[in-house]
C-alpha atoms as a PDB file:
ATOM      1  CA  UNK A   1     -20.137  52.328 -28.826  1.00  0.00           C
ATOM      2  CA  UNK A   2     -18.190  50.827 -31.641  1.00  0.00           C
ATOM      3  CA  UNK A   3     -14.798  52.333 -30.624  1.00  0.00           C
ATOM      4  CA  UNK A   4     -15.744  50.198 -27.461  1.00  0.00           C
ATOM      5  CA  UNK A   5     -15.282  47.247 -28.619  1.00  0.00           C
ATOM      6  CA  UNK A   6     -11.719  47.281 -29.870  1.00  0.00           C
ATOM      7  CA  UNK A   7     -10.965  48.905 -26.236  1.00  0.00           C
ATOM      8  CA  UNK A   8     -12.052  46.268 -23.809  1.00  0.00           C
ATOM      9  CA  UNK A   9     -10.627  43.592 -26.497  1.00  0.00           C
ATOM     10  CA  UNK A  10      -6.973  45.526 -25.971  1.00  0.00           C
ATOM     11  CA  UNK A  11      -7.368  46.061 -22.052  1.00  0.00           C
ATOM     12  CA  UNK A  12      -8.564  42.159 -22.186  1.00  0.00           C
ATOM     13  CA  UNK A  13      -5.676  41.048 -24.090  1.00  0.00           C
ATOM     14  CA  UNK A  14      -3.293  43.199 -21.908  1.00  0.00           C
ATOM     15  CA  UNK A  15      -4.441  41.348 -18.568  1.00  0.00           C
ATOM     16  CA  UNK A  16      -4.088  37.824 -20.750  1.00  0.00           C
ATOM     17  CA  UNK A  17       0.037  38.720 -21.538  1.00  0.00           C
ATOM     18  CA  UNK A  18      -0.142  40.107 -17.736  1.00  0.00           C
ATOM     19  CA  UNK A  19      -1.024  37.021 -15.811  1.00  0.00           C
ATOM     20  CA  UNK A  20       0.979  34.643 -18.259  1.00  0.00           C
ATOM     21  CA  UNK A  21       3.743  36.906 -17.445  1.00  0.00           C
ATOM     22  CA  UNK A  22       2.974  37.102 -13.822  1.00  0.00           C
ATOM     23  CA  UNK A  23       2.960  33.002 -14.257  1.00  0.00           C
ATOM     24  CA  UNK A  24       6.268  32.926 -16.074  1.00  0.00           C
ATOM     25  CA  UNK A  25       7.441  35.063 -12.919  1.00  0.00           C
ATOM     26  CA  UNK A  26       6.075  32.716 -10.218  1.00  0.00           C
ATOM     27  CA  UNK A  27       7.807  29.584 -11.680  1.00  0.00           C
ATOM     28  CA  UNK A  28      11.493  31.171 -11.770  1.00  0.00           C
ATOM     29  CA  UNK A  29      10.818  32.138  -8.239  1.00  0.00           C
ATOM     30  CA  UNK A  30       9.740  28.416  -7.398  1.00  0.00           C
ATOM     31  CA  UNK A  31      12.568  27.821  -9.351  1.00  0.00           C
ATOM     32  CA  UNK A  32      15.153  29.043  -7.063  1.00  0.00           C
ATOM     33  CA  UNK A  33      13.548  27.989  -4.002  1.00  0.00           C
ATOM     34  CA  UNK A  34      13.250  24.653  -5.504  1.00  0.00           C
ATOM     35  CA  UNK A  35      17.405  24.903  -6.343  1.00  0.00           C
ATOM     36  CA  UNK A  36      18.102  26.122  -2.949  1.00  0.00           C
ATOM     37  CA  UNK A  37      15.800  23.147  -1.307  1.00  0.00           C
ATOM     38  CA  UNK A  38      17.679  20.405  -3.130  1.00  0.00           C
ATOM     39  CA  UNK A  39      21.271  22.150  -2.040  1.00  0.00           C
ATOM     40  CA  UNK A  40      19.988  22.302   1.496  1.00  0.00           C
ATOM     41  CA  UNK A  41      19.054  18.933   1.580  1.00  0.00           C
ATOM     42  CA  UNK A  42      22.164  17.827  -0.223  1.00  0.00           C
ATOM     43  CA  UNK A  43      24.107  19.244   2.707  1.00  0.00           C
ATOM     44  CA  UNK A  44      22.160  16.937   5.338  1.00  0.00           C
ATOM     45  CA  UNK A  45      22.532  13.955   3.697  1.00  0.00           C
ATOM     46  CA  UNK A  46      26.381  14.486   3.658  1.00  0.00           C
ATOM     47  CA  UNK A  47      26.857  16.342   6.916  1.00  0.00           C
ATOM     48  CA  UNK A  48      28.085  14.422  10.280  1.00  0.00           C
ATOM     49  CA  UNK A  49      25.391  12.945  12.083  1.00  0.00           C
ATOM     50  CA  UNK A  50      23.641  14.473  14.813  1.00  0.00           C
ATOM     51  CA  UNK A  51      21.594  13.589  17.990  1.00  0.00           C
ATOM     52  CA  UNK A  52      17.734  14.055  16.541  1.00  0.00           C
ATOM     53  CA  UNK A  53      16.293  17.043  17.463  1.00  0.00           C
ATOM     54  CA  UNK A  54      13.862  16.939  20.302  1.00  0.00           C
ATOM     55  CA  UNK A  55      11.402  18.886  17.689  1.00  0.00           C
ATOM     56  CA  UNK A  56      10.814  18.477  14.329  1.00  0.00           C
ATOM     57  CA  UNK A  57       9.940  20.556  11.428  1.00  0.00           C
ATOM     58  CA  UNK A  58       9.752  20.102   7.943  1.00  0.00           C
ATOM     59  CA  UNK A  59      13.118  21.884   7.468  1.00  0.00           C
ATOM     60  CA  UNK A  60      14.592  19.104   9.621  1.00  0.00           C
ATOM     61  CA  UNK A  61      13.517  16.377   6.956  1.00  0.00           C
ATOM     62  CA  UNK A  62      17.126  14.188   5.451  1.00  0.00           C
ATOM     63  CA  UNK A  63      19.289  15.483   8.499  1.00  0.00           C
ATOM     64  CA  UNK A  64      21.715  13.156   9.187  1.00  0.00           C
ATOM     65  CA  UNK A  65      21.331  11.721  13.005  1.00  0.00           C
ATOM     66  CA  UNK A  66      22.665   8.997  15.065  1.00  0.00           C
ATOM     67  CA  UNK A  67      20.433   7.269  18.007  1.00  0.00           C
ATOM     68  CA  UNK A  68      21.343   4.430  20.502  1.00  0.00           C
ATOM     69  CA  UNK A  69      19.002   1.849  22.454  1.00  0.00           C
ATOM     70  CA  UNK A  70      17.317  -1.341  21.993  1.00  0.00           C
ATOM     71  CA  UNK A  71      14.940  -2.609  19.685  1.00  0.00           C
ATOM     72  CA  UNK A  72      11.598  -4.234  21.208  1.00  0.00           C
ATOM     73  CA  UNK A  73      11.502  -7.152  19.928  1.00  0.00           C
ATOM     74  CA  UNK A  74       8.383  -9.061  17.877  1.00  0.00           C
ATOM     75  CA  UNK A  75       7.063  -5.476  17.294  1.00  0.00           C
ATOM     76  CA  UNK A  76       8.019  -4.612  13.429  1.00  0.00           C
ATOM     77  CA  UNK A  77       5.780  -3.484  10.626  1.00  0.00           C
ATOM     78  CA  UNK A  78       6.093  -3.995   7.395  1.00  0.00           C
ATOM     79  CA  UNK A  79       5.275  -0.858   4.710  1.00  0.00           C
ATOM     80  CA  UNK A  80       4.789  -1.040   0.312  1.00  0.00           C
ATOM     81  CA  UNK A  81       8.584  -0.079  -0.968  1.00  0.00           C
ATOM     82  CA  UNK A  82       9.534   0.434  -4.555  1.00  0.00           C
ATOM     83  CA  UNK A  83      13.419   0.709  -5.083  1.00  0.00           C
ATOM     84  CA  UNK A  84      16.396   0.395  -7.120  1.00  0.00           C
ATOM     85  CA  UNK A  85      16.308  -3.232  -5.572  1.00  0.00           C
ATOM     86  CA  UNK A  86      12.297  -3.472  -7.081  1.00  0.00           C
ATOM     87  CA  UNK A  87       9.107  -3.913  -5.138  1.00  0.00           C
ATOM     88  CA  UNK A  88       9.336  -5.007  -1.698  1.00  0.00           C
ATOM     89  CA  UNK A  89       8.577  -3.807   1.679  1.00  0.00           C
ATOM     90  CA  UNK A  90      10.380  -1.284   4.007  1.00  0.00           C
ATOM     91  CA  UNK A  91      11.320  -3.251   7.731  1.00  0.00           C
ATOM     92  CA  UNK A  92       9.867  -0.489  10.841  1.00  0.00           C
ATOM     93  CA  UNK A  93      10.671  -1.986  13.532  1.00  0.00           C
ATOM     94  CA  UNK A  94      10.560   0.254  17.327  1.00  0.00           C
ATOM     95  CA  UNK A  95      13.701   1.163  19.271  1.00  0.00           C
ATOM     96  CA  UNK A  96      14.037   2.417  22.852  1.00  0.00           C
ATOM     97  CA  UNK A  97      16.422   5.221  22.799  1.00  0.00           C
ATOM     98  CA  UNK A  98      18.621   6.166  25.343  1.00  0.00           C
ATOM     99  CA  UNK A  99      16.311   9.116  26.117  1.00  0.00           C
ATOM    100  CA  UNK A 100      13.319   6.652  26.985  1.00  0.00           C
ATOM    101  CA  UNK A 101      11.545   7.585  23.124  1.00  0.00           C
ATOM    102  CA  UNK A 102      10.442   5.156  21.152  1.00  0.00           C
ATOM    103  CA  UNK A 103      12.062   5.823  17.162  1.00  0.00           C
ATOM    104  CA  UNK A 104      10.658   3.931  14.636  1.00  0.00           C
ATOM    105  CA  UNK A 105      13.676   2.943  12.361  1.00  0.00           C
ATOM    106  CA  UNK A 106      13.120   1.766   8.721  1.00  0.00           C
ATOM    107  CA  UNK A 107      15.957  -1.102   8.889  1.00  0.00           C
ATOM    108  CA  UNK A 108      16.481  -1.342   5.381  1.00  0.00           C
ATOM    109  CA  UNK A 109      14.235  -3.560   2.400  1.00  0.00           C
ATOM    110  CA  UNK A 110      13.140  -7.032   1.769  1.00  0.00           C
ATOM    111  CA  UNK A 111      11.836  -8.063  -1.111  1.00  0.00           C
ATOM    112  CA  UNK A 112       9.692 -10.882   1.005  1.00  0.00           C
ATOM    113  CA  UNK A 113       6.513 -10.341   3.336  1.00  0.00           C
ATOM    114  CA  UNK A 114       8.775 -11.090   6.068  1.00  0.00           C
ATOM    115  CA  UNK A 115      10.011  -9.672   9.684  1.00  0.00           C
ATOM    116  CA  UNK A 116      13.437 -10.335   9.924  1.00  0.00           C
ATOM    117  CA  UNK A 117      14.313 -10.984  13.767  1.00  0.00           C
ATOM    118  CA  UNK A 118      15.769  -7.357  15.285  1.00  0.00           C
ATOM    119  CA  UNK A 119      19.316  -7.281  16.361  1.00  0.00           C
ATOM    120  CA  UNK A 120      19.695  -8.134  20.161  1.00  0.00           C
ATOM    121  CA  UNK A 121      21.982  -5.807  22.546  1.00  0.00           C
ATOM    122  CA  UNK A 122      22.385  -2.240  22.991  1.00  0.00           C
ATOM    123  CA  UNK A 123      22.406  -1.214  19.324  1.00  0.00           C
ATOM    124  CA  UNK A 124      23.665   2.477  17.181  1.00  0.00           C
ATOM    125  CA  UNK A 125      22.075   3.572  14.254  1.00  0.00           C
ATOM    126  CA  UNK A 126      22.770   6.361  11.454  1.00  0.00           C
ATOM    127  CA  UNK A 127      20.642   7.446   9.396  1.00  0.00           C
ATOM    128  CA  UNK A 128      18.338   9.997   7.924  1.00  0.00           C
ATOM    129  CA  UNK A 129      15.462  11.732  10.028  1.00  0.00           C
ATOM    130  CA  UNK A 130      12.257  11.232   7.477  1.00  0.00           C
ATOM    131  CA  UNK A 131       8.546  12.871   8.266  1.00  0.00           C
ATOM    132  CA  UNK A 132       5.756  10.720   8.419  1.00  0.00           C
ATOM    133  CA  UNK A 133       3.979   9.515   5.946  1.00  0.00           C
ATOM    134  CA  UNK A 134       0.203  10.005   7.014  1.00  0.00           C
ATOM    135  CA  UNK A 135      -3.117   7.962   5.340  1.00  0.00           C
ATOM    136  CA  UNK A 136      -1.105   5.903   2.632  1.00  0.00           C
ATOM    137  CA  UNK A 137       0.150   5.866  -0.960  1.00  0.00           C
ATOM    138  CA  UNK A 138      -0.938   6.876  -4.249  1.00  0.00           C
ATOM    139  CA  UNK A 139      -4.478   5.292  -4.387  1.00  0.00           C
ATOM    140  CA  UNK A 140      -4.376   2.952  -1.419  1.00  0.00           C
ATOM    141  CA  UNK A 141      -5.137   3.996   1.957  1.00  0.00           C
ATOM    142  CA  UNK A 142      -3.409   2.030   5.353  1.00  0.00           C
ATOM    143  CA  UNK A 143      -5.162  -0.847   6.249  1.00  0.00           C
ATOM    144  CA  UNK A 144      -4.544  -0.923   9.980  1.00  0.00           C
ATOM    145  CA  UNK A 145      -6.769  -3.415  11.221  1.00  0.00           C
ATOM    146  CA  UNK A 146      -5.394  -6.141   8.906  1.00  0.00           C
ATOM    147  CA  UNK A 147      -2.028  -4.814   9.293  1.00  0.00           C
ATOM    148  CA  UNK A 148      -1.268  -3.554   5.439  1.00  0.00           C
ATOM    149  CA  UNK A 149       0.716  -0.092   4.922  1.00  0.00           C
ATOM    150  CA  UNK A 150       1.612   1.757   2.138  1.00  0.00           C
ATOM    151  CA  UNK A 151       3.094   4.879   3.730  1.00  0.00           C
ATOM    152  CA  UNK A 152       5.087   4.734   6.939  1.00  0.00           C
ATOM    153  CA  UNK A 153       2.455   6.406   9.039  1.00  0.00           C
ATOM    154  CA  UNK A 154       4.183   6.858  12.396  1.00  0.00           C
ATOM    155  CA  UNK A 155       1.021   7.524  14.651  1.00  0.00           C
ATOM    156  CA  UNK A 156      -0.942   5.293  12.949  1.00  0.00           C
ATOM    157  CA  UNK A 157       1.767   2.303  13.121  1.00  0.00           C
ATOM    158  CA  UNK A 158       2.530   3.123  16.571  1.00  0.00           C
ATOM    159  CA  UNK A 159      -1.278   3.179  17.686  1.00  0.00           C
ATOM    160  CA  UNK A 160      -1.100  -0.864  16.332  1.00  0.00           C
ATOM    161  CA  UNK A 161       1.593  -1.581  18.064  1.00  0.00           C
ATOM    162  CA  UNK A 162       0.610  -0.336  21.561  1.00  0.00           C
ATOM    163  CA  UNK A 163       3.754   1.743  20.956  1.00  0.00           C
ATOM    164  CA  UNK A 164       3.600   5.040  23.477  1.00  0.00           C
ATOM    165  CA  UNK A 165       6.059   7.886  23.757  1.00  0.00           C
ATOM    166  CA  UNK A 166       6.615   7.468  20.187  1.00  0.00           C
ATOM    167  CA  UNK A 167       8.788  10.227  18.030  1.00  0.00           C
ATOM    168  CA  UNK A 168       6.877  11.951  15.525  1.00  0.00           C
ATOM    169  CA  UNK A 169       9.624  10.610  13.233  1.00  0.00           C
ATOM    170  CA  UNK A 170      11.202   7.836  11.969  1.00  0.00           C
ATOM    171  CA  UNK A 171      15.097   6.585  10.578  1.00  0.00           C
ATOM    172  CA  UNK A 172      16.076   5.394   7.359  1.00  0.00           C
ATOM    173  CA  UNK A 173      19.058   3.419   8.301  1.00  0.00           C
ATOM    174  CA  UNK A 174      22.038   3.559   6.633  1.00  0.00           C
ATOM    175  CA  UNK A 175      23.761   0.716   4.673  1.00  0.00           C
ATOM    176  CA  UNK A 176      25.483  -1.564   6.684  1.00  0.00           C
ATOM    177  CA  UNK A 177      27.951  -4.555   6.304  1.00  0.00           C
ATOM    178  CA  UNK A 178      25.649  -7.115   4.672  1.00  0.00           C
ATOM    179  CA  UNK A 179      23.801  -9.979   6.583  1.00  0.00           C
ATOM    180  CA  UNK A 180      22.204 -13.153   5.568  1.00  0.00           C
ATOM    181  CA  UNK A 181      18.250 -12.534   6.566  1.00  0.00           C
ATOM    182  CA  UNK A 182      18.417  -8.732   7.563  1.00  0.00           C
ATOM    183  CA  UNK A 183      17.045  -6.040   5.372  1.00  0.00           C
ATOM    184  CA  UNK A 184      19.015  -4.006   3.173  1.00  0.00           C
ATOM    185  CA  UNK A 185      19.543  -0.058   4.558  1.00  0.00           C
ATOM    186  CA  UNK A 186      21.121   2.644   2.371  1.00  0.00           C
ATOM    187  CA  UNK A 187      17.958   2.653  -0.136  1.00  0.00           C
ATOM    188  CA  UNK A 188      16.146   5.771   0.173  1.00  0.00           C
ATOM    189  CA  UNK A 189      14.971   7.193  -2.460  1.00  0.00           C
ATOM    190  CA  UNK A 190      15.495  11.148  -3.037  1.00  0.00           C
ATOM    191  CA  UNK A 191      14.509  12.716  -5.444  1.00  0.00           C
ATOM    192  CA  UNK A 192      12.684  16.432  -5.923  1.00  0.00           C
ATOM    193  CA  UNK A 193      10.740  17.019  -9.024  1.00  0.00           C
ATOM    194  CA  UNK A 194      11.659  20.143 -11.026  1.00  0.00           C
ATOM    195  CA  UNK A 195      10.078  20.894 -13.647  1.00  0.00           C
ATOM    196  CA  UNK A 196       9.857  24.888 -12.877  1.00  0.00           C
ATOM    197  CA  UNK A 197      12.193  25.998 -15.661  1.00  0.00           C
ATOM    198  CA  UNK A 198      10.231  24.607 -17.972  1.00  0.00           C
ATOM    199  CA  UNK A 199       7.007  25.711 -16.812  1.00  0.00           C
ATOM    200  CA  UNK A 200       8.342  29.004 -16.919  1.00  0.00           C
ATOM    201  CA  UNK A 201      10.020  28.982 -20.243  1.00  0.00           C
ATOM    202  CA  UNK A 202       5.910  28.228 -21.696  1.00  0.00           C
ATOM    203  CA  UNK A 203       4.089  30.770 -20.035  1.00  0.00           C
ATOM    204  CA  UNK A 204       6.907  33.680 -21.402  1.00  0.00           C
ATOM    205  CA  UNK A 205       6.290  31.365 -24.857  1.00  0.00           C
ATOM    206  CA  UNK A 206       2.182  31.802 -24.922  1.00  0.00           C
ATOM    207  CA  UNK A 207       2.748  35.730 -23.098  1.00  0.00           C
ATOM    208  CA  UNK A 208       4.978  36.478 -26.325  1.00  0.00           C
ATOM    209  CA  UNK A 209       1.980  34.462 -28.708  1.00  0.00           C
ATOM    210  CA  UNK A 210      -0.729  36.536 -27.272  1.00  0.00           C
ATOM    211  CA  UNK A 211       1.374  39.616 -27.572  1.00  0.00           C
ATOM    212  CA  UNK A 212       2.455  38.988 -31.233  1.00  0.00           C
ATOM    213  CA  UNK A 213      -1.593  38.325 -31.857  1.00  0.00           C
ATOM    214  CA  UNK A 214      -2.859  41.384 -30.075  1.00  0.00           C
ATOM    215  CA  UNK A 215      -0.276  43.756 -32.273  1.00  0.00           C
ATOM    216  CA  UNK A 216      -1.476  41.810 -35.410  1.00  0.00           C
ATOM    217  CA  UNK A 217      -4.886  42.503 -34.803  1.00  0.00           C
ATOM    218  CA  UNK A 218      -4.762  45.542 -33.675  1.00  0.00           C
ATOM    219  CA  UNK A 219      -2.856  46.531 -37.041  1.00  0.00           C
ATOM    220  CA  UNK A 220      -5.636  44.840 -39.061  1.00  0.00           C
ATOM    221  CA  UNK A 221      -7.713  46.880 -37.527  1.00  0.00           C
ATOM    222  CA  UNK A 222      -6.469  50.097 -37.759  1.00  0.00           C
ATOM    223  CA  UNK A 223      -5.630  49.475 -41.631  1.00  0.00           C
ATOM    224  CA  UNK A 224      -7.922  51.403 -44.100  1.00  0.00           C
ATOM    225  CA  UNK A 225     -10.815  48.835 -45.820  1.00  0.00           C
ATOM    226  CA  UNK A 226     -11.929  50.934 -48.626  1.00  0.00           C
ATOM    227  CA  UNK A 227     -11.212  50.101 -52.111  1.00  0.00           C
ATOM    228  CA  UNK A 228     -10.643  52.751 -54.829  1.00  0.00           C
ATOM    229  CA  UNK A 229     -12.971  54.137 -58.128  1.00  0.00           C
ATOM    230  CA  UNK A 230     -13.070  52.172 -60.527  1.00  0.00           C
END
């Protein structure tokens, strides 16, 4: 029974350097998916503009797209926006596409609780295809009822504005010439944490310190603990 002991303690300190290997593994593998995400959405943000898809996935997040129509007037939300530009709000206002769907378009940033009036006329926009943004930010949930967002909710915004046939996207509009009371396009924000490297650089660290402990005390114990005559 006591050969037992030192046993399990060597299987159990096997499986502990096994899983913070296995870890260490799992982190350069989220790693390079991570690496080849960023590169793929890299490519979309710089790519010619395309018609929007007529279904989305999460794949078809940052594509670049172009829609035309008109924008319903007295129908804009405004949404919470931190940017380079500070805190502000994000400008959704509806447009009727050609196709007859309603696209929410984020028209750019004002750093007011303000609606600036939509452009009149047959209008084109460019810009990046962005998923919705369901329930709201980091600790504060939409407020429909009294009309406060802080995500850009798509169903939810459209649902307040009586909106129907609505894309199950919306536009960041790209940067335009500037104009006196309009919002300010070009501002999104992207940005993919990456921290895998790093992660997997400390779990190799503590699989090597559990290693180097195990063979330390598994020396101890092995050494002989009887002193000599004296």
């Amino acid at each position: 029974m006591k050969r037992a002991g030192p046993a399990l303690a060597l299987i159990a300190g096997l499986l502990v350097i096994a899983a913070l290997l296995a870890l260490g593994t799992w982190q350069v593998q989220r790693l390079a998916w991570k690496e080849a995400l960023i590169a793929q959405v890299d490519a979309r943000v710089h790519a010619d503009p395309v018609a929007p898809p007529a279904t989305i996935s999460a794949d078809d997040a940052y594509t670049r797209v172009t829609v035309r129509g008109r924008y319903l007037p007295d129908a804009s939300s405004l949404t919470q926006a931190a940017t380079a530009r500070g805190s502000g709000y994000w400008v959704l206002s509806p447009l009727i596409a050609d196709s007859g769907q309603t696209i929410l378009i984020n028209r750019g940033f004002v750093n007011e609780r303000r609606v600036p009036p939509v452009p009149t006329g047959e209008q084109r926009v460019t810009g990046l295809l962005r998923l919705s943004e369901p329930d709201g930010g980091f600790l504060r949930d939409n407020d429909p009822a009294a009309d406060r967002w802080y995500s850009r909710d798509v169903p939810a915004i459209a649902a307040k504005r009586g909106l129907s046939d609505i894309a199950p996207y919306f536009i960041d509009a790209e940067a335009g010439a500037p104009v006196p009371g309009q919002p300010i396009g070009g501002l999104t924000i992207i940005h993919f944490a990456n921290n895998h490297l790093v992660y997997a650089i400390t779990w190799y660290i503590l699989a090597a310190m559990a290693a180097a402990a195990l063979i330390y005390l598994t020396r101890n114990r092995r050494r002989p603990t009887g002193g000599g005559a004296a």
